[in-house]
PDB file of N, CA and C in Angstrom:
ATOM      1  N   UNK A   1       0.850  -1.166   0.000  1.00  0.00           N
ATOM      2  CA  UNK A   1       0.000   0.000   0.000  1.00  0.00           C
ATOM      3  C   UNK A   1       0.901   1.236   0.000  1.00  0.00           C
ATOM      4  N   UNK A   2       0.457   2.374  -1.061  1.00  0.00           N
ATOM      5  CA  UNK A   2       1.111   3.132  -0.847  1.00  0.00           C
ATOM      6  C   UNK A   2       1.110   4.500  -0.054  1.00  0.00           C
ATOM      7  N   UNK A   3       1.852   4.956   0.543  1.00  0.00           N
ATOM      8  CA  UNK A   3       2.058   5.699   1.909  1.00  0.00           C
ATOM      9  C   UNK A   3       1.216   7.506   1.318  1.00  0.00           C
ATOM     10  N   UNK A   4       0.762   7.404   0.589  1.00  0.00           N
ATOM     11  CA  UNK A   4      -0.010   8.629   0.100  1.00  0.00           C
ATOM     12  C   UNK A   4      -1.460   8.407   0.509  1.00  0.00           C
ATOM     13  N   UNK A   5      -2.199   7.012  -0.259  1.00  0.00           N
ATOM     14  CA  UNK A   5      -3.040   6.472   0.461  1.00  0.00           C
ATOM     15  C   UNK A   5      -3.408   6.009   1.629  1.00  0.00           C
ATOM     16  N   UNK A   6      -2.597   6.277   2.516  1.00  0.00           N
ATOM     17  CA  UNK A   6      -3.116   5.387   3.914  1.00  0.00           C
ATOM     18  C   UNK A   6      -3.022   6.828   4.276  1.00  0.00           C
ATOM     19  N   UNK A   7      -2.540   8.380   3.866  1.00  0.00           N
ATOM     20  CA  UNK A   7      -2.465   9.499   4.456  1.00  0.00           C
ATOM     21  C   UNK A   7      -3.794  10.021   4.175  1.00  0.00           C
ATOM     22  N   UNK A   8      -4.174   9.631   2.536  1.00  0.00           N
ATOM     23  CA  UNK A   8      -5.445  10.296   2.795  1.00  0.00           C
ATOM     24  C   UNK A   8      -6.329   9.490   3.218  1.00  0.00           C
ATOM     25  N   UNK A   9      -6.462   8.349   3.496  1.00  0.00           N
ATOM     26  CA  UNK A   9      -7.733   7.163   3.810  1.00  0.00           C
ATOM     27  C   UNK A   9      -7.568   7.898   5.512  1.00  0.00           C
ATOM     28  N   UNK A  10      -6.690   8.047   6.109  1.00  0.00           N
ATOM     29  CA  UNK A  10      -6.395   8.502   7.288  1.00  0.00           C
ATOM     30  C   UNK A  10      -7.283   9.828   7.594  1.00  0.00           C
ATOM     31  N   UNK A  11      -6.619  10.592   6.889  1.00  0.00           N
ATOM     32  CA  UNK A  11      -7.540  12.001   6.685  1.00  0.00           C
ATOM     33  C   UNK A  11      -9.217  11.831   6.590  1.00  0.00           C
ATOM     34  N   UNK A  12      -9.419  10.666   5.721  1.00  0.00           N
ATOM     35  CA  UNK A  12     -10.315  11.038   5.416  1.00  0.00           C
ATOM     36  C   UNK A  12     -11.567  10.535   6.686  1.00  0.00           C
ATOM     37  N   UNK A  13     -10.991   9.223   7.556  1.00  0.00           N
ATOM     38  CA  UNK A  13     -11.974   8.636   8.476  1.00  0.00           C
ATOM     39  C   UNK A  13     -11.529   9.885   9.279  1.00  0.00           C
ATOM     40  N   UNK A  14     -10.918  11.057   9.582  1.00  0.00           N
ATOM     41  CA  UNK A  14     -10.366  11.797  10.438  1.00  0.00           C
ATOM     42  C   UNK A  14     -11.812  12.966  10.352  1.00  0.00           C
ATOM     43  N   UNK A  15     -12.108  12.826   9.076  1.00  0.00           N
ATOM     44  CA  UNK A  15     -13.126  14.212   8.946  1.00  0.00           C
ATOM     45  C   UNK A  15     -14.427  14.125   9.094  1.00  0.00           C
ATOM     46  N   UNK A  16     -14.783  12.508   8.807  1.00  0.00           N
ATOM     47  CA  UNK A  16     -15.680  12.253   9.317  1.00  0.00           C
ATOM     48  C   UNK A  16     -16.566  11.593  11.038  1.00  0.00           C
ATOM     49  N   UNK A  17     -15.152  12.029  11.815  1.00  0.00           N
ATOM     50  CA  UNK A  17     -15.297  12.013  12.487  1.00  0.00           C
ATOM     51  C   UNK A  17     -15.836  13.109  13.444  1.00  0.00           C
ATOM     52  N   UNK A  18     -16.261  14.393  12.662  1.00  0.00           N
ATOM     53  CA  UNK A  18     -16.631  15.305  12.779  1.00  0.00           C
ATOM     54  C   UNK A  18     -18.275  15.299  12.572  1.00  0.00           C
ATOM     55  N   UNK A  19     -18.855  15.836  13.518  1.00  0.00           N
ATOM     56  CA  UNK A  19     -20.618  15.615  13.201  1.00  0.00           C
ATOM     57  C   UNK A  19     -20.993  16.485  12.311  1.00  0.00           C
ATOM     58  N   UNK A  20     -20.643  16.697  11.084  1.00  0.00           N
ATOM     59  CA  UNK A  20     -21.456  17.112  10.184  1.00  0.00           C
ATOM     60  C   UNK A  20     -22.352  17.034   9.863  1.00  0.00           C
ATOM     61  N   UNK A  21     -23.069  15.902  10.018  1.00  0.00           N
ATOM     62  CA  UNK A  21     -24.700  15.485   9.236  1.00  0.00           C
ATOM     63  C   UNK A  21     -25.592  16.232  10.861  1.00  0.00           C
ATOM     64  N   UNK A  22     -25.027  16.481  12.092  1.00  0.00           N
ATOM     65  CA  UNK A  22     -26.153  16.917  12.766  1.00  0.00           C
ATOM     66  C   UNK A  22     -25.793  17.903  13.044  1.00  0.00           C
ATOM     67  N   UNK A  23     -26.531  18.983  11.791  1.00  0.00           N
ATOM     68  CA  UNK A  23     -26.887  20.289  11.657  1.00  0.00           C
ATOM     69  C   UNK A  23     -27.607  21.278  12.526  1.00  0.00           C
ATOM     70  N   UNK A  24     -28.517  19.930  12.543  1.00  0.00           N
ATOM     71  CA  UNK A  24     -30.162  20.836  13.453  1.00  0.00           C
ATOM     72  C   UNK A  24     -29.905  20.083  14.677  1.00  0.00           C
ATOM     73  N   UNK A  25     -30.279  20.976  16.213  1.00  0.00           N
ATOM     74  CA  UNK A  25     -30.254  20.571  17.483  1.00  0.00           C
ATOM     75  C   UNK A  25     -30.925  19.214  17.438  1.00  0.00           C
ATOM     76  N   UNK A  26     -31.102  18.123  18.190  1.00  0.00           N
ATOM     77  CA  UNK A  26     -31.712  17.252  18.511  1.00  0.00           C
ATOM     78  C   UNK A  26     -31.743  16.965  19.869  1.00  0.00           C
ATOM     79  N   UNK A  27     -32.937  15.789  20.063  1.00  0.00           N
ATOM     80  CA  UNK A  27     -33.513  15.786  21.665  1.00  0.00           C
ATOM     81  C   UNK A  27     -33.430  14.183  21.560  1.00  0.00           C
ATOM     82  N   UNK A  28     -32.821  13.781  20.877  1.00  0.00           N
ATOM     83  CA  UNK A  28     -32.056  12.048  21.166  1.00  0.00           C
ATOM     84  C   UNK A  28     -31.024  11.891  22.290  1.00  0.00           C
ATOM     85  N   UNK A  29     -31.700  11.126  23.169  1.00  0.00           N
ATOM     86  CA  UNK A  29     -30.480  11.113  23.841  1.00  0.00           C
ATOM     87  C   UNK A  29     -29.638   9.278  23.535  1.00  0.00           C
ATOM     88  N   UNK A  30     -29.024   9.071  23.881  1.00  0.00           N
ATOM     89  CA  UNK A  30     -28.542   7.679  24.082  1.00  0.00           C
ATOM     90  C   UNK A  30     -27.344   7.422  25.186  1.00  0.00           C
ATOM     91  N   UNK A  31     -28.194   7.097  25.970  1.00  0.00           N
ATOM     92  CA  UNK A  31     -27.348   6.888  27.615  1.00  0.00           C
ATOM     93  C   UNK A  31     -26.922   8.593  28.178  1.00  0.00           C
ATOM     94  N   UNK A  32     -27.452   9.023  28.062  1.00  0.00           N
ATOM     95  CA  UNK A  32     -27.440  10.476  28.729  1.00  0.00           C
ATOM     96  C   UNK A  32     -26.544  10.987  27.696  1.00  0.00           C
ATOM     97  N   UNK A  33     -26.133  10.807  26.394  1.00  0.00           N
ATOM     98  CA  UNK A  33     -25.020  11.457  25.500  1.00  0.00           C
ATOM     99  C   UNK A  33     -26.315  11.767  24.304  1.00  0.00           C
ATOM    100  N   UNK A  34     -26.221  13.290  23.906  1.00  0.00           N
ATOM    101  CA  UNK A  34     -26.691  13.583  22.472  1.00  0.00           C
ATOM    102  C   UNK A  34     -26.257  12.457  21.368  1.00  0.00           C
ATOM    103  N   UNK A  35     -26.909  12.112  20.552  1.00  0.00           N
ATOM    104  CA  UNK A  35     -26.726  11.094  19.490  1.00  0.00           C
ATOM    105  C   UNK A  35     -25.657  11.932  18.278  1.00  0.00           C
ATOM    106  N   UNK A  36     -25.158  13.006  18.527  1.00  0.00           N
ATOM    107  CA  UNK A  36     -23.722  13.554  17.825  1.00  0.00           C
ATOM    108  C   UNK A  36     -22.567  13.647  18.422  1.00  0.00           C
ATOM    109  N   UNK A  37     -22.697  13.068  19.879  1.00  0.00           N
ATOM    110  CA  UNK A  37     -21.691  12.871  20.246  1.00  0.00           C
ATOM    111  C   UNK A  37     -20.970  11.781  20.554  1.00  0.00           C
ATOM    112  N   UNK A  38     -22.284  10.640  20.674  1.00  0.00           N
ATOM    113  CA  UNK A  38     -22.001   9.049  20.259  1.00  0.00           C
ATOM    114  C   UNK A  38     -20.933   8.941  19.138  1.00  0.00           C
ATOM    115  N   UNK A  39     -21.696   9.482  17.714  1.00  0.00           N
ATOM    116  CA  UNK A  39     -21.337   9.651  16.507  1.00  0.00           C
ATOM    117  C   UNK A  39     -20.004   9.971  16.731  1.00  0.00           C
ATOM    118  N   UNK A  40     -19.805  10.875  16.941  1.00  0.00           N
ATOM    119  CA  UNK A  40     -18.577  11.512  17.259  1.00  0.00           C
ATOM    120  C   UNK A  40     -17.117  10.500  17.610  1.00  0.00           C
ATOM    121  N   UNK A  41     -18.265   9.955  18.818  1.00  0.00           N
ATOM    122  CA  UNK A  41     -17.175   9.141  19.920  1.00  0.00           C
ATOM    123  C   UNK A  41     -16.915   7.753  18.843  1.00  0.00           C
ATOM    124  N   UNK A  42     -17.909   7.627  18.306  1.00  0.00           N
ATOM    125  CA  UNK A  42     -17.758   6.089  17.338  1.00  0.00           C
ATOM    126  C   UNK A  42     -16.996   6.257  16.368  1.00  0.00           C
ATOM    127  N   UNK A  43     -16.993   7.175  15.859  1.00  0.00           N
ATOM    128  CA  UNK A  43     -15.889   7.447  14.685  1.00  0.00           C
ATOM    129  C   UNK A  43     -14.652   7.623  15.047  1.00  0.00           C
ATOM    130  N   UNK A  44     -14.723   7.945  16.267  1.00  0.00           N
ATOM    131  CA  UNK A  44     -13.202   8.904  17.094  1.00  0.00           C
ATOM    132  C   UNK A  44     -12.321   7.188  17.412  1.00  0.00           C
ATOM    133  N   UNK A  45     -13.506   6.010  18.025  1.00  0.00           N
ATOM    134  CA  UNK A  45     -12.660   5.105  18.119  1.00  0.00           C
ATOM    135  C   UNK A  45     -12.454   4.141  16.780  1.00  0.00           C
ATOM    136  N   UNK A  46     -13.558   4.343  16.245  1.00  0.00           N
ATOM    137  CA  UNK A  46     -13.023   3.468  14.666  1.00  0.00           C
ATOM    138  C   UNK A  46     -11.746   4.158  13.930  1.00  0.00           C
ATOM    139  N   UNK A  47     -11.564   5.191  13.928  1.00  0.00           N
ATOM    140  CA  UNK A  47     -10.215   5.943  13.787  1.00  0.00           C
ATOM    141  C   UNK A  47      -9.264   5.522  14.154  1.00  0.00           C
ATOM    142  N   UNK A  48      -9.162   5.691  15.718  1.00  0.00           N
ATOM    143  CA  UNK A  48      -7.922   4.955  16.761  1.00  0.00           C
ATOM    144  C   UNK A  48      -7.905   3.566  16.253  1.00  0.00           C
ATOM    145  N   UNK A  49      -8.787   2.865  16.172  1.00  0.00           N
ATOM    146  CA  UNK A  49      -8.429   0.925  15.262  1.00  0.00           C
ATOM    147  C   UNK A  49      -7.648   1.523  14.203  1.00  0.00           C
ATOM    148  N   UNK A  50      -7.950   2.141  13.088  1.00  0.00           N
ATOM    149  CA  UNK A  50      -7.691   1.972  11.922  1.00  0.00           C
ATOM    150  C   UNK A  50      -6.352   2.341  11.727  1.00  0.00           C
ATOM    151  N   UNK A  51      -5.864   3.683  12.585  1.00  0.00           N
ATOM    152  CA  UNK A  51      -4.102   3.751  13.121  1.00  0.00           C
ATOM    153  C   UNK A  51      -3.591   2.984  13.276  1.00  0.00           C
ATOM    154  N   UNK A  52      -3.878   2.237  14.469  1.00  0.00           N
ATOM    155  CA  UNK A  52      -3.231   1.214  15.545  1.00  0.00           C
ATOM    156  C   UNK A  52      -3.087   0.158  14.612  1.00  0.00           C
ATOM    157  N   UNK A  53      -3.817  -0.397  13.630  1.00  0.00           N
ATOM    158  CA  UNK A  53      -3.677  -1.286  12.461  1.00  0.00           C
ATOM    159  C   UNK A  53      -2.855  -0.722  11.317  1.00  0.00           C
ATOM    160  N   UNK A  54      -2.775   0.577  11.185  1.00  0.00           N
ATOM    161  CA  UNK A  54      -1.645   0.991   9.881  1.00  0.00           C
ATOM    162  C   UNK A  54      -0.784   0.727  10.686  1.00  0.00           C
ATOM    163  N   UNK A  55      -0.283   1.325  11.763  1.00  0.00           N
ATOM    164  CA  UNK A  55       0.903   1.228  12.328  1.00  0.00           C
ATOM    165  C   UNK A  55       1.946  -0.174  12.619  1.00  0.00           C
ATOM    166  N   UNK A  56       0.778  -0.601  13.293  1.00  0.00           N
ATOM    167  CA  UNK A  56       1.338  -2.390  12.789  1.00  0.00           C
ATOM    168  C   UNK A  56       1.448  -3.198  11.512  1.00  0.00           C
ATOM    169  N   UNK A  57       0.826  -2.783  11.058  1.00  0.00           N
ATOM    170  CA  UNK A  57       0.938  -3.476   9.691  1.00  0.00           C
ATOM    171  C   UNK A  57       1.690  -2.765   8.634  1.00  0.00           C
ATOM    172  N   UNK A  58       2.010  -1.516   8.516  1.00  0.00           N
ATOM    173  CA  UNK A  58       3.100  -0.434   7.239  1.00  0.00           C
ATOM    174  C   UNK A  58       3.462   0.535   7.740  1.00  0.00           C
ATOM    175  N   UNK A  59       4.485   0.098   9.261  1.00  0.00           N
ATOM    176  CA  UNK A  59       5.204   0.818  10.085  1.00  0.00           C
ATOM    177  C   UNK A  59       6.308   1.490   8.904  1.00  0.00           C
ATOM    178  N   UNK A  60       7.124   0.124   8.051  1.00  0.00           N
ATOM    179  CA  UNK A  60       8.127   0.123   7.249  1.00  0.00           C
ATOM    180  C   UNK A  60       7.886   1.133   6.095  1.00  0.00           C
ATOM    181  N   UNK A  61       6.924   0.826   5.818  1.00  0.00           N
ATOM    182  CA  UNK A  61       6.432   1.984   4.666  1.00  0.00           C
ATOM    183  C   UNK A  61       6.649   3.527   5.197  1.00  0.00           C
ATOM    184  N   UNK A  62       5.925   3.612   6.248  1.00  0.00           N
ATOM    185  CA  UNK A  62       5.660   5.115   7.200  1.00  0.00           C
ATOM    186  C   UNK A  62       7.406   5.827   7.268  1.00  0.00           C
ATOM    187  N   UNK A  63       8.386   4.561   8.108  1.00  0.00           N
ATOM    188  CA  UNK A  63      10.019   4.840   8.006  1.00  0.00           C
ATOM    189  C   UNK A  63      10.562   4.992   6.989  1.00  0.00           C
ATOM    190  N   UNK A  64      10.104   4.651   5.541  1.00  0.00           N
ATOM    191  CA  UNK A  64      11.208   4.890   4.441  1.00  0.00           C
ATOM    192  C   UNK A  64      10.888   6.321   4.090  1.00  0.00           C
ATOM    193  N   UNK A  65      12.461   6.380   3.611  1.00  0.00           N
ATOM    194  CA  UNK A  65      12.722   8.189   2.892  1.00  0.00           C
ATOM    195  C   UNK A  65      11.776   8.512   1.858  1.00  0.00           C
ATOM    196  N   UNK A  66      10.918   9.508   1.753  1.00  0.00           N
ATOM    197  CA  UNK A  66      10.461   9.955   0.807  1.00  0.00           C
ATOM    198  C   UNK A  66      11.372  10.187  -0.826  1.00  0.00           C
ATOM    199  N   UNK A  67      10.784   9.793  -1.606  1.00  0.00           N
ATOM    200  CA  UNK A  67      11.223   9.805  -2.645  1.00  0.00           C
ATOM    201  C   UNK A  67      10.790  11.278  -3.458  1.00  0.00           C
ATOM    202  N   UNK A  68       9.378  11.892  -3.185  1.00  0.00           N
ATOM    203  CA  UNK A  68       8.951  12.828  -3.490  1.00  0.00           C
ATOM    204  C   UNK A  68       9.229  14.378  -3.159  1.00  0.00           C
TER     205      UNK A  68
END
């Protein structure tokens, strides 16, 4: 895999970890947390997996010299 792609695949679960889709206030709760901040929190840890798995798996890639 190349190390451009895992920067933007990175980026990109990074932005959606941002509550964009809840625009308008809401009165959801789920376990005493607004349902955009669940969102929030769920993306925030599917993020942290998806690192913790580049990192182990194309540490070597991440260490080599840029060619660009």
């Amino acid at each position: 895999m190349k190390k451009n792609f895992l920067f933007i695949l990175s980026f990109f679960i990074l932005f959606l970890s941002v509550p964009w889709i809840f625009s308008k206030p809401s009165s959801i709760l789920f376990y005493g947390m607004p349902i955009w901040a669940v969102y929030s929190l769920s993306v925030s840890f599917l993020y942290a997996g998806v690192i913790f798995y580049f990192i182990g798996k194309y540490w070597n890639i991440s260490a080599e010299e840029s060619d660009t």
